[in-house]
C-alpha atoms as a PDB file:
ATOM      1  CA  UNK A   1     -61.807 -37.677  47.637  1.00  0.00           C
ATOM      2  CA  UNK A   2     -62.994 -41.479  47.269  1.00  0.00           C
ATOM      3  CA  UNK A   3     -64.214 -41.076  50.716  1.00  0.00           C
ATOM      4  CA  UNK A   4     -65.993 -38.342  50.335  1.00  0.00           C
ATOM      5  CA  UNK A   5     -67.708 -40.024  47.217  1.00  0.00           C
ATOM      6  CA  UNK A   6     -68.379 -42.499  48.681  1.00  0.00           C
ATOM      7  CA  UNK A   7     -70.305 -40.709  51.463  1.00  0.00           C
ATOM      8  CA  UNK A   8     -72.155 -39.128  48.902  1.00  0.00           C
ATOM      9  CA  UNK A   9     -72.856 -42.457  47.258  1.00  0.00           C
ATOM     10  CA  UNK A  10     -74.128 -43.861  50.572  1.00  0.00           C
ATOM     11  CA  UNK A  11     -76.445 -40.744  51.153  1.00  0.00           C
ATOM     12  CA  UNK A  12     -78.168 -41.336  47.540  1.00  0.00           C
ATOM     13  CA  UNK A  13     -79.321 -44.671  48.526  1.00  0.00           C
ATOM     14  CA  UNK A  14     -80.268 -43.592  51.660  1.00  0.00           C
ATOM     15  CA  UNK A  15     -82.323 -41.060  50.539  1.00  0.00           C
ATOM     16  CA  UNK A  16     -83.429 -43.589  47.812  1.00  0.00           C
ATOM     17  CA  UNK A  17     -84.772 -46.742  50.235  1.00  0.00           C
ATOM     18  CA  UNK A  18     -86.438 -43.883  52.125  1.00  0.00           C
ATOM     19  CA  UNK A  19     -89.213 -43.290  49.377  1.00  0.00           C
ATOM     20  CA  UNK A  20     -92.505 -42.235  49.970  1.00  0.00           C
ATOM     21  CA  UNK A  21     -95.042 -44.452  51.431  1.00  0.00           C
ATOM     22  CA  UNK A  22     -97.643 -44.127  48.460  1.00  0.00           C
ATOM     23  CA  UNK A  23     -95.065 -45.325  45.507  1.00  0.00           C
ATOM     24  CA  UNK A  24     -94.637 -48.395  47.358  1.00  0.00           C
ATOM     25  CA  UNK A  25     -97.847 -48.955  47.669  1.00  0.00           C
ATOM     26  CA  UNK A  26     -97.807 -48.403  43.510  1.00  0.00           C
ATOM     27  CA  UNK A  27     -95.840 -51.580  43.348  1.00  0.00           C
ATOM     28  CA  UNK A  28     -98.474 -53.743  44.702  1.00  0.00           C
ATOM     29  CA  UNK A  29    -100.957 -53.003  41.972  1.00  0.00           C
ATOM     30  CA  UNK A  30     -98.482 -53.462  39.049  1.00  0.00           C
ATOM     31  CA  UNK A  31     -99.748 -56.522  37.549  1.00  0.00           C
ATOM     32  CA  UNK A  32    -103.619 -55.581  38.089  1.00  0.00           C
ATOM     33  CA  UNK A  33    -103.035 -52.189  36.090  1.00  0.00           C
ATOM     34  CA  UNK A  34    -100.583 -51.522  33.326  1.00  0.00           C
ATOM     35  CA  UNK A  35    -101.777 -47.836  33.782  1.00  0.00           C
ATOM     36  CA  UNK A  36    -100.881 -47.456  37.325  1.00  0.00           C
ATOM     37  CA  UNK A  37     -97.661 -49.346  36.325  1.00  0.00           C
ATOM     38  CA  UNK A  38     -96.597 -46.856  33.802  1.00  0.00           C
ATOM     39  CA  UNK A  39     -97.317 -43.781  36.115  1.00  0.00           C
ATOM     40  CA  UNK A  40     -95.514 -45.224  38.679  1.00  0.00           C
ATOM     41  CA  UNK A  41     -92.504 -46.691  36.550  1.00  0.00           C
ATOM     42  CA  UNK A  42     -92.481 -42.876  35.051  1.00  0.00           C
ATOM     43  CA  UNK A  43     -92.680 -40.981  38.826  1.00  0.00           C
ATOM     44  CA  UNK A  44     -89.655 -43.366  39.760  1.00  0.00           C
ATOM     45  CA  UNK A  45     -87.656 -42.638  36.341  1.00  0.00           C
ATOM     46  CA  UNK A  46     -88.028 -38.570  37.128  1.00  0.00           C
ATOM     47  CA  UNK A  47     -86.934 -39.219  40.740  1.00  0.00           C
ATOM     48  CA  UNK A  48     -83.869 -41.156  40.009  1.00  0.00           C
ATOM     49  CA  UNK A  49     -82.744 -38.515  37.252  1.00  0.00           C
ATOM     50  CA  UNK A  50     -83.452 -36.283  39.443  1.00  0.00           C
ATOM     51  CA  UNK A  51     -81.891 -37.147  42.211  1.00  0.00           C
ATOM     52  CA  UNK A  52     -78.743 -38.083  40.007  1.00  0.00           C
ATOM     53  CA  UNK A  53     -78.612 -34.599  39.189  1.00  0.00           C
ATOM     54  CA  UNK A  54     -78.800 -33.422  42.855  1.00  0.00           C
ATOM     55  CA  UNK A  55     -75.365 -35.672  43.349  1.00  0.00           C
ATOM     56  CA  UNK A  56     -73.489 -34.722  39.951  1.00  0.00           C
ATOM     57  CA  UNK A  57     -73.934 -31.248  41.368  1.00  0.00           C
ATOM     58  CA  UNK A  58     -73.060 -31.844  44.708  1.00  0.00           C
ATOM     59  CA  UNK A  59     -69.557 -33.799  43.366  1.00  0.00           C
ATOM     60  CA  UNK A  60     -69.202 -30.642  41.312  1.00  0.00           C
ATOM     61  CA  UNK A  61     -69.192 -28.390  44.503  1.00  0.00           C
ATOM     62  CA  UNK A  62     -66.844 -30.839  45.969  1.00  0.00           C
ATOM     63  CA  UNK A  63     -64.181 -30.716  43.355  1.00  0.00           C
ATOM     64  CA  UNK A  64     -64.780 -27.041  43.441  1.00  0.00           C
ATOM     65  CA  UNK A  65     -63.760 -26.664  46.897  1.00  0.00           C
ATOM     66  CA  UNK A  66     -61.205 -29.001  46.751  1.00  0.00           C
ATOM     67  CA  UNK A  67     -59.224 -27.240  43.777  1.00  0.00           C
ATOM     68  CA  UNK A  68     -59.835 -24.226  45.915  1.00  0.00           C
ATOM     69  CA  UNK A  69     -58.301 -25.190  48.302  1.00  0.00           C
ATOM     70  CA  UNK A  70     -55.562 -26.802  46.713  1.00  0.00           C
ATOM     71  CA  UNK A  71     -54.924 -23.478  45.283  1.00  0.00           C
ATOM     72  CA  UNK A  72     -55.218 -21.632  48.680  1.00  0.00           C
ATOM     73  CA  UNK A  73     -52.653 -24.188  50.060  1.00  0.00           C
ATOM     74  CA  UNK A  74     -50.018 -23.585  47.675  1.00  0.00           C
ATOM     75  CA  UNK A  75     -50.380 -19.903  47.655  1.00  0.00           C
ATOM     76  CA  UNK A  76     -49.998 -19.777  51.669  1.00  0.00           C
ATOM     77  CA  UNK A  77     -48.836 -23.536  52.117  1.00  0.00           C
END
């Protein structure tokens, strides 16, 4: 189960470094527009929740299949 979370773990930042080409070019422009800076702090913000979201519900399938199958074993096992 560790392993698996940490798979998962690994995949999130994966997914994270691999962010659009246009927010990073946001970050140059933070310190000429506090504008720009909030939009781009807020569009990161909503990303990361909701990509945190995307893994609580993928560890939720997880466990689900896992107790399933844990059940499954010791019915048949």
């Amino acid at each position: 189960m560790k392993r698996i979370a940490a798979l998962l773990l690994l995949a999130l930042v994966i997914i994270a470094a691999s962010l659009p080409a246009y927010a990073r070019k946001e970050n140059k422009s933070i310190g000429e527009n506090s504008k720009e800076a909030r939009r781009a702090s807020k569009q990161y913000q909503k990303y990361a929740k909701k990509q945190a979201k995307r893994q609580q519900k993928a560890m939720k399938k997880y466990q689900k299949a896992q107790r399933k199958a844990a059940r499954h074993q010791q019915r048949h096992g």
